[in-house]
Protein backbone atom coordinates (compact mmCIF):
# COMPACT_ATOMS: atom_id res chain seq x y z
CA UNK A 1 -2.00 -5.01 26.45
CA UNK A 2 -1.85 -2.89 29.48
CA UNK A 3 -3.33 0.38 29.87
CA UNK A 4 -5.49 1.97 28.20
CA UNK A 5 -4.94 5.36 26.33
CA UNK A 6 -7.28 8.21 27.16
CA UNK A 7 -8.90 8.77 23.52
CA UNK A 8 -12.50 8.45 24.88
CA UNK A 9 -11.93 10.46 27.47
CA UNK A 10 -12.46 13.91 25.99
CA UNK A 11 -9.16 15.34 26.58
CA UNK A 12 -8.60 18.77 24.88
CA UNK A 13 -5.44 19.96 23.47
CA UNK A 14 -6.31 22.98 22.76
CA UNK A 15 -5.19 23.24 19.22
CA UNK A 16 -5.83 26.94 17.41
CA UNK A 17 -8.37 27.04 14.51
CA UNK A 18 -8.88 30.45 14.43
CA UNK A 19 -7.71 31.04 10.95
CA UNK A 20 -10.73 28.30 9.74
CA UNK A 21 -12.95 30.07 11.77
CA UNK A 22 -16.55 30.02 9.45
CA UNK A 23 -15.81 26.09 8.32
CA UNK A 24 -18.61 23.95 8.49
CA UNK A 25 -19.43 20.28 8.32
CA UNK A 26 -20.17 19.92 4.44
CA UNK A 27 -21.89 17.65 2.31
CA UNK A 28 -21.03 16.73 -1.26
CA UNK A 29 -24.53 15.41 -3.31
CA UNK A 30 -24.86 13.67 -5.82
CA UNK A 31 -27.39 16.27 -7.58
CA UNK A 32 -29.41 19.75 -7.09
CA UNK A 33 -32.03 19.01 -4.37
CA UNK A 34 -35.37 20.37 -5.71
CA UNK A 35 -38.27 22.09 -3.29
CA UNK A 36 -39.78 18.66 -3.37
CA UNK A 37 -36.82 16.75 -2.33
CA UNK A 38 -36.53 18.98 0.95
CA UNK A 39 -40.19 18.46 2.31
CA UNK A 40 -40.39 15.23 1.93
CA UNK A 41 -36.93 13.74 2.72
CA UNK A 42 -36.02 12.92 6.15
CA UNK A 43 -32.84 14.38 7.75
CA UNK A 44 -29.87 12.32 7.94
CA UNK A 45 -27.89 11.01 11.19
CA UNK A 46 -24.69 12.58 11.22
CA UNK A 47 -22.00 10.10 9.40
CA UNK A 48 -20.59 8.87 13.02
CA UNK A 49 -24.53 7.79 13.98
CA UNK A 50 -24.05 5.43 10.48
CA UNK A 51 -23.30 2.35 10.82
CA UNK A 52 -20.56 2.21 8.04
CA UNK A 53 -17.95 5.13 7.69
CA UNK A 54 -16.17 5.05 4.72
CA UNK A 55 -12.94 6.91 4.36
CA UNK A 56 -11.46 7.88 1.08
CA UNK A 57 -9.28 10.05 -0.88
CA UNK A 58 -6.84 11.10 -3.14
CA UNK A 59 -3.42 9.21 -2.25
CA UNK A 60 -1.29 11.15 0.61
CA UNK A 61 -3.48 13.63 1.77
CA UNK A 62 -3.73 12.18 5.14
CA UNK A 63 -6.81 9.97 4.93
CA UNK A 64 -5.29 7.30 7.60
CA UNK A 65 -4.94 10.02 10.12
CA UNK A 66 -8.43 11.51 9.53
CA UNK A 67 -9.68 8.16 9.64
CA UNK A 68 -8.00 7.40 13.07
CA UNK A 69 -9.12 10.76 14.30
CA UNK A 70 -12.27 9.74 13.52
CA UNK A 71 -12.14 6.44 15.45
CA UNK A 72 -11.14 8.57 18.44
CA UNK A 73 -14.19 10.82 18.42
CA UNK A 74 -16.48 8.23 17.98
CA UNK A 75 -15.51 6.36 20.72
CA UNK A 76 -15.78 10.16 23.06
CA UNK A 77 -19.09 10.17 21.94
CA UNK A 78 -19.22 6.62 23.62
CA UNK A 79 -19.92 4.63 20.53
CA UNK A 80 -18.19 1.00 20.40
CA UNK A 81 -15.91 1.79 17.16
CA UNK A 82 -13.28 0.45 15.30
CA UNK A 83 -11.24 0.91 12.28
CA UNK A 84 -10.76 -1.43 9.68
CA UNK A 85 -7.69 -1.15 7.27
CA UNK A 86 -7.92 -3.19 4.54
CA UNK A 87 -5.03 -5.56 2.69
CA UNK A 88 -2.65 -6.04 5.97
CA UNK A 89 -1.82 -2.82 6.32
CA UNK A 90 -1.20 -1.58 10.08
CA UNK A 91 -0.96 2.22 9.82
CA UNK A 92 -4.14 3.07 11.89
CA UNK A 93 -2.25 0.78 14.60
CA UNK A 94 0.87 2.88 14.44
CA UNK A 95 -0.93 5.91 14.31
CA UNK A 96 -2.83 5.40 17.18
CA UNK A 97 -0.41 3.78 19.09
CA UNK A 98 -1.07 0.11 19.64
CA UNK A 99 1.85 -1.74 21.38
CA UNK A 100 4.38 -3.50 19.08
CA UNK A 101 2.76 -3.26 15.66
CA UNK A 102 0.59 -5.89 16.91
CA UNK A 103 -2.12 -5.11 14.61
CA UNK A 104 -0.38 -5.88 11.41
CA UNK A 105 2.19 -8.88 13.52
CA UNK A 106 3.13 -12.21 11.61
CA UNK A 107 2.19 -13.97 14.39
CA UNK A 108 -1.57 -14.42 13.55
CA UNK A 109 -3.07 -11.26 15.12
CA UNK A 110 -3.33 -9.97 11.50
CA UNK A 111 -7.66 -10.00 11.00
CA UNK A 112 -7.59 -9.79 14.94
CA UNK A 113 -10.10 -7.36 16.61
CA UNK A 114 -7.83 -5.05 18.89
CA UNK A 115 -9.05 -2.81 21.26
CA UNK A 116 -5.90 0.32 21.93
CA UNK A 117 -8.46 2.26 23.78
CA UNK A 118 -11.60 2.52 25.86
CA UNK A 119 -14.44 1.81 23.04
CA UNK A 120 -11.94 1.72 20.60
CA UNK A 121 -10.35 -1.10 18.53
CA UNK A 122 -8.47 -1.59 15.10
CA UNK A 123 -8.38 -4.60 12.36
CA UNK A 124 -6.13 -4.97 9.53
CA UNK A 125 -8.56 -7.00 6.94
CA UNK A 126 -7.04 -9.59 5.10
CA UNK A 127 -8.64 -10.76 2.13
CA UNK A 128 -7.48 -14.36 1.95
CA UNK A 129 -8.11 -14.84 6.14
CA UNK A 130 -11.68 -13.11 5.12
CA UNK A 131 -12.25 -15.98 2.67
CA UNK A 132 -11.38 -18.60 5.46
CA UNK A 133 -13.58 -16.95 7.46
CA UNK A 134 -16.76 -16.94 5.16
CA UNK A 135 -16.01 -20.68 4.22
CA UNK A 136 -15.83 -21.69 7.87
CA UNK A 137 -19.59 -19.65 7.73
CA UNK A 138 -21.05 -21.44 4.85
CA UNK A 139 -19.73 -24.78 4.73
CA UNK A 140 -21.20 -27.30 7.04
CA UNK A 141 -17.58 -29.22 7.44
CA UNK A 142 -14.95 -26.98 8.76
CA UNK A 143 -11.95 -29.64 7.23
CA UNK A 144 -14.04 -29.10 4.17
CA UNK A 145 -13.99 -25.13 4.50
CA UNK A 146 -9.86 -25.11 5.57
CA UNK A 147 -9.56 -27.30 2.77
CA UNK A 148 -10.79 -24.83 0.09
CA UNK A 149 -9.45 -21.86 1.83
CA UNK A 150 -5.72 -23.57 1.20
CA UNK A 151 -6.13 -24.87 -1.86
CA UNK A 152 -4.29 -23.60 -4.44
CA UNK A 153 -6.68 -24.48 -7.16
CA UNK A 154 -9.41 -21.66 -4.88
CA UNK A 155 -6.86 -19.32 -4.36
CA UNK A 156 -6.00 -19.04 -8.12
CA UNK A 157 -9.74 -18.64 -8.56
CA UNK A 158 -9.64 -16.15 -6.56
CA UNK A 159 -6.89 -14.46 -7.52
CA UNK A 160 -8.38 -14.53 -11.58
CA UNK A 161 -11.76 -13.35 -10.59
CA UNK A 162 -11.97 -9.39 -10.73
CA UNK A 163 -13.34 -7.65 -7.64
CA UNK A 164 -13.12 -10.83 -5.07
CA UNK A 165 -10.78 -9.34 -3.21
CA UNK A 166 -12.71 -6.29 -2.85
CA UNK A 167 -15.92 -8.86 -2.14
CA UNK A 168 -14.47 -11.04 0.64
CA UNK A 169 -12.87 -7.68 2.21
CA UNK A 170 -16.12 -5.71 1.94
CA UNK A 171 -17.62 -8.98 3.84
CA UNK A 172 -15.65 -8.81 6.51
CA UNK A 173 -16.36 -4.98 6.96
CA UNK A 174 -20.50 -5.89 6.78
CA UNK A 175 -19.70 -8.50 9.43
CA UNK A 176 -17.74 -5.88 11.70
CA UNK A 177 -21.40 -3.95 11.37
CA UNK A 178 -23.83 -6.54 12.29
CA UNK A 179 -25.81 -6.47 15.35
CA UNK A 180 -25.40 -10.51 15.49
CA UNK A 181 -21.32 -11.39 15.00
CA UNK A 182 -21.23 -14.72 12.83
CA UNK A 183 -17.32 -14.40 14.45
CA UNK A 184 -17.63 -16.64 17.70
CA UNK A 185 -17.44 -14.71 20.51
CA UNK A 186 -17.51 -11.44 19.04
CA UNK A 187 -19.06 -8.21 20.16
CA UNK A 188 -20.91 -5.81 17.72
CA UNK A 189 -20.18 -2.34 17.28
CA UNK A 190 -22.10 0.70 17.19
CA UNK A 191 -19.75 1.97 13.83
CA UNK A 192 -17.51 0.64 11.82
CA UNK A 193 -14.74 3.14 10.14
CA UNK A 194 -13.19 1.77 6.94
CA UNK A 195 -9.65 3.18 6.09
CA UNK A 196 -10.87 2.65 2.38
CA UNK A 197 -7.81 2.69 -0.68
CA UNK A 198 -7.47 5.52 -2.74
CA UNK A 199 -9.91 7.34 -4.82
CA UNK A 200 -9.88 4.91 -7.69
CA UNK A 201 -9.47 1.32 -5.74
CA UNK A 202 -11.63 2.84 -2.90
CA UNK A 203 -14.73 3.26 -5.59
CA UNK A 204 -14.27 0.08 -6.98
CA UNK A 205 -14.46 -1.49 -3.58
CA UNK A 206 -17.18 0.29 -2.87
CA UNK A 207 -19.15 -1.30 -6.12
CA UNK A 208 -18.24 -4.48 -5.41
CA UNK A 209 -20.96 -6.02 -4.24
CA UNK A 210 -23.67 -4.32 -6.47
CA UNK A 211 -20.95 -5.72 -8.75
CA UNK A 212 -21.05 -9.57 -7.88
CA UNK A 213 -24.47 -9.34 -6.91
CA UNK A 214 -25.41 -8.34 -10.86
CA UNK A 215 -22.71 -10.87 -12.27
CA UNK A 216 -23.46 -14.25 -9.95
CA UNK A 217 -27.84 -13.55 -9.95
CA UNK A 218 -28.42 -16.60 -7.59
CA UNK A 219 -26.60 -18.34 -4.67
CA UNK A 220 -25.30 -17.79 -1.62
CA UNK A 221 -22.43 -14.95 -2.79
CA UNK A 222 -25.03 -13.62 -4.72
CA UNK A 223 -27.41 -12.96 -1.86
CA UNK A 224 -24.54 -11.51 0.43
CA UNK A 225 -23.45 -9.56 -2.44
CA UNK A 226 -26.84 -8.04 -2.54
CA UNK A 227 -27.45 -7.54 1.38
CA UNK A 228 -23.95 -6.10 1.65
CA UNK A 229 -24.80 -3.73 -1.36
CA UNK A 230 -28.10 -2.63 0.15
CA UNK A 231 -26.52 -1.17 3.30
CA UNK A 232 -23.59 0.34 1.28
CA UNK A 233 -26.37 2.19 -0.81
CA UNK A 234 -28.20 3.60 2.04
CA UNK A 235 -27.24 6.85 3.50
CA UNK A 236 -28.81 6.28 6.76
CA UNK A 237 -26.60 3.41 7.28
CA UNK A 238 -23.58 4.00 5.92
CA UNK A 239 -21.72 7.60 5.10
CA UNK A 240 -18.65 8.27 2.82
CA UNK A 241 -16.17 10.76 3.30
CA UNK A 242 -13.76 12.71 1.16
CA UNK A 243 -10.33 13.57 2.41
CA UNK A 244 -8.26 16.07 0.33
CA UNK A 245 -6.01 18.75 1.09
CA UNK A 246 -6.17 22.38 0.22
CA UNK A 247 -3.86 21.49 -3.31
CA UNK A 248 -5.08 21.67 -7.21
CA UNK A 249 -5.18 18.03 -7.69
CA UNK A 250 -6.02 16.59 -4.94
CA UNK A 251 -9.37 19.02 -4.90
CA UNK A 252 -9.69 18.14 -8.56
CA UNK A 253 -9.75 14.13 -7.70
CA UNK A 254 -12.20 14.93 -4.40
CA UNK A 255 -14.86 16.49 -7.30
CA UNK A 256 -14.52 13.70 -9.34
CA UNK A 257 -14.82 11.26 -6.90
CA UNK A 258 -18.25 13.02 -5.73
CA UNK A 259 -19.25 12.64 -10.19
CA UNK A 260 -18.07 8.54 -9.80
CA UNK A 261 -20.37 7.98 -7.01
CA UNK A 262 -23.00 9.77 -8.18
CA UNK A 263 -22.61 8.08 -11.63
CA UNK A 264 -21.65 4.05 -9.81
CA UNK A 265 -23.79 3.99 -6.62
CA UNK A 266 -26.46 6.99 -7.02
CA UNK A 267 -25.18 8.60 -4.24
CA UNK A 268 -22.47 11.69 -3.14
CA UNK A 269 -20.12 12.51 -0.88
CA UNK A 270 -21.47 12.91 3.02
CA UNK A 271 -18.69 15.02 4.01
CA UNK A 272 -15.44 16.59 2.77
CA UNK A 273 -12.68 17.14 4.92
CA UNK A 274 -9.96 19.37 3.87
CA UNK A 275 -7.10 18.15 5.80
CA UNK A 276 -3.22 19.93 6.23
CA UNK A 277 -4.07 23.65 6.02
CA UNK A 278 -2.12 25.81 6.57
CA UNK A 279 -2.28 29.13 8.93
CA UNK A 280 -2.37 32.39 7.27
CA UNK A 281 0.07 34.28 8.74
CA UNK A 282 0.34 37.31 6.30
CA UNK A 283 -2.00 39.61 4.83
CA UNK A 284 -1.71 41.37 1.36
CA UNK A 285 -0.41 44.55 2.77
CA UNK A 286 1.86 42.36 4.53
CA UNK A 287 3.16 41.03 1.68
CA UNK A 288 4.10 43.76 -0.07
CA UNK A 289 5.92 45.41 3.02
CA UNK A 290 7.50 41.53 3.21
CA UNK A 291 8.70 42.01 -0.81
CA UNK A 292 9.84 45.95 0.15
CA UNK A 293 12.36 44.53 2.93
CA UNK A 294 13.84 41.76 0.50
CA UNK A 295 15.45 43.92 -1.48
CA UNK A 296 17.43 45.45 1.23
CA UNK A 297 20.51 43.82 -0.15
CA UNK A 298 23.05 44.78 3.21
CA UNK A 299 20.63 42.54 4.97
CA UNK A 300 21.30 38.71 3.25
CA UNK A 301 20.11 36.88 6.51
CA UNK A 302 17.28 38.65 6.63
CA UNK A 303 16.16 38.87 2.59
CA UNK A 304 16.33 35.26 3.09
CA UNK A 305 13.80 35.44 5.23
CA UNK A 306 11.35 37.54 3.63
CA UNK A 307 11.60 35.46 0.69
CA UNK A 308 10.24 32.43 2.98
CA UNK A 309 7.60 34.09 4.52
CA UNK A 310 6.39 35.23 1.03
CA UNK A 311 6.85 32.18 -0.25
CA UNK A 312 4.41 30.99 2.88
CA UNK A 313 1.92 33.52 2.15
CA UNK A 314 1.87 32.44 -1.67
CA UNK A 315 1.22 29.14 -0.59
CA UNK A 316 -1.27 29.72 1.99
CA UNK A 317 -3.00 31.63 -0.43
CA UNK A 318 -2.97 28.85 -3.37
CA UNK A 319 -5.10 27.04 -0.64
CA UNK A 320 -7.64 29.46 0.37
CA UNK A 321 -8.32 29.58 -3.76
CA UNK A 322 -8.38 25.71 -3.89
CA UNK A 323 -10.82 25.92 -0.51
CA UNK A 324 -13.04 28.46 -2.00
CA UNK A 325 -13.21 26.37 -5.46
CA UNK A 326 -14.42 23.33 -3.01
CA UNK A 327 -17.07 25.79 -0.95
CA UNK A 328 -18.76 26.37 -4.42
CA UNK A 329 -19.46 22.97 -5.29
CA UNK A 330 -19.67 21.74 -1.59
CA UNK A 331 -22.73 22.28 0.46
CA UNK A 332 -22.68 23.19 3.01
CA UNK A 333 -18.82 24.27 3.25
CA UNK A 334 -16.00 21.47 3.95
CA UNK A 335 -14.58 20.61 7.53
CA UNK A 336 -11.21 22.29 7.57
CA UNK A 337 -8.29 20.60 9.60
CA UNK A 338 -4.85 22.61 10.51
CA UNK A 339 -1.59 21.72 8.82
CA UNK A 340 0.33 19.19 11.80
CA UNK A 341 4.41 20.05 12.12
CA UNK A 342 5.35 16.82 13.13
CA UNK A 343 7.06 14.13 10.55
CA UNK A 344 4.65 11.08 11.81
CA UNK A 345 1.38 11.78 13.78
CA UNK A 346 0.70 10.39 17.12
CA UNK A 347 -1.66 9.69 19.90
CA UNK A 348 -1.60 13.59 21.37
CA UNK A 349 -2.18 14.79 17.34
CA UNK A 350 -5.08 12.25 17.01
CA UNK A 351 -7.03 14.03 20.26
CA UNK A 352 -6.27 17.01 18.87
CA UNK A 353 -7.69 16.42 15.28
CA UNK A 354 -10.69 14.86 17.16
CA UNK A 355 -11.05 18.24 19.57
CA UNK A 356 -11.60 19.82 15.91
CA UNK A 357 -13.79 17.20 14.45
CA UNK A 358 -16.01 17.28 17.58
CA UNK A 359 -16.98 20.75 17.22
CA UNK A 360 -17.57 20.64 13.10
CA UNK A 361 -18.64 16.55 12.51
């Protein structure tokens, strides 16, 4: 596909953070860690050592761009990456600029491994080709396996059988991860970044397998179920990450997301990222000088804009409260990420998210 784009490169942007300044990486757990707990635990590789990253979040707080930012730094740090979107869905693709839409195409390339950059590559997981593929796997005759796969009898099975969708798509994400590729001709990779669904969907797909695993007992999706659970359930293999923003709900839905993994897999929150925050630009003594000049009624142009920048300082200052509320249930504090003023992100925003991540991930 031509060229490829600089991601891995290290190139620096030079965004300002100074108004995070004090963020660090943080951890969400499941629990209080007792005296015990600390001596004899071992330390954790950082989430983009894991093999598994798993992306998640409250709906429209930017989770496909941290996700894709993500991808970018982990290939800089020269690990063989790729993002996985799940359900056809090219957005990853588009945000990191792969040529034509060709991740999410109609032409077959759909469930194709594409690489958009040095070390890094995208996949849009469907979960009907994912079926295909793990029939074509198991089944000795591959006109037996195509078959099944098309027959509509199977695919109404499938489409009656709660969490099978989340299964086969969750299968394909374990196979992305394996040292040995059952996908002819395929490469392995040193991390595998899941663009997971919403808060809701995204913990459900996470449970999957422990799901199926519990449900079928024996057999062959039984046994997957279980191996694909056991690395989901291990923190040194696999990490999950929160993405909010600095808003009421969405920090409301981040802390219960840490209580339904705690409560469904055992297990918290790695990190937290706070994405879309926004610089603080006033100061209270500012404010009340800004609130003084708005009445100056001769002045309509300009009471106009007082009002705004108040109405900016408000705002920023809804979101250190909602930051702070996170930093006392988040340990140690969130990653913070700056507020981007452009309508759809791009490759240049990407490097610069991942300039930010490198220096708090």
């Amino acid at each position: 596909m031509g060229g490829k784009k600089p991601y891995a490169v290290g190139i620096r942007r030079g965004v300002d953070d100074s108004f995070t300044a004090g963020a660090e990486p943080g951890a969400c757990e499941a629990g209080p860690v007792t005296d015990a707990d600390a001596e004899t635990a071992e330390p954790l590789p950082a989430p983009l050592d894991r093999g598994l990253v798993f992306v998640t979040g409250k709906g429209g707080v930017g989770k496909t761009t941290v996700a894709a930012a993500l991808g970018v730094l982990a290939a800089r740090r020269g690990r063989r990456t790729i993002v996985a979107e799940l359900a056809r869905r090219d957005d990853v693709g588009r945000v990191l600029g792969s040529a034509g839409g060709e991740v999410g195409a109609s032409d077959g390339s759909v469930f194709a491994e594409i690489e958009i950059a040095d070390g890094l590559h995208v996949i849009s997981i469907d979960p009907e080709l994912a079926m295909e593929e793990y029939l074509l796997d198991q089944l000795p005759v591959r006109s037996l396996a195509g078959l099944l796969a098309s027959s509509r009898t199977f695919g109404y099975l499938a489409a009656a059988t709660p969490g099978l969708s989340e299964l086969l798509a969750m299968g394909k994400v374990w196979e992305l991860a394996q040292p040995t590729r059952r996908t002819p001709g395929s490469q392995p990779y040193d991390v595998v970044i899941v663009d997971a669904p919403a808060t809701g969907h995204g913990v459900a797909l996470l449970q999957a397998p422990s799901t199926f695993a519990a449900a079928a007992s024996v057999g062959p999706i039984a046994r997957q179920a279980r191996t694909i659970a056991a690395m989901i359930d291990d923190p040194s293999r696999s990490a999950i990450i929160a993405v909010t923003n600095p808003s009421e709900a969405a920090v409301t839905e981040t802390l219960e997301l840490a209580d339904l993994l705690a409560a469904g897999l055992g297990r918290g929150l790695d990190r937290v990222i706070v994405n879309g925050l926004a610089p603080r630009r006033f100061s209270t003594a500012d404010d009340v000088l800004l609130a003084a000049a708005g009445l100056d009624r001769h002045e309509r142009s300009a009471a106009v804009a007082m009002r705004i920048a108040r109405h900016e300082h408000r705002r920023s200052v809804g979101q250190q409260r909602q930051l702070a509320r996170l930093r006392r249930h988040v340990t140690p504090s969130p990653v913070t990420l700056p507020q981007l003023f452009v309508a759809t992100p791009g490759p240049v925003e990407m490097t610069s998210l991942a300039d930010l991540l490198e220096r708090r991930l």
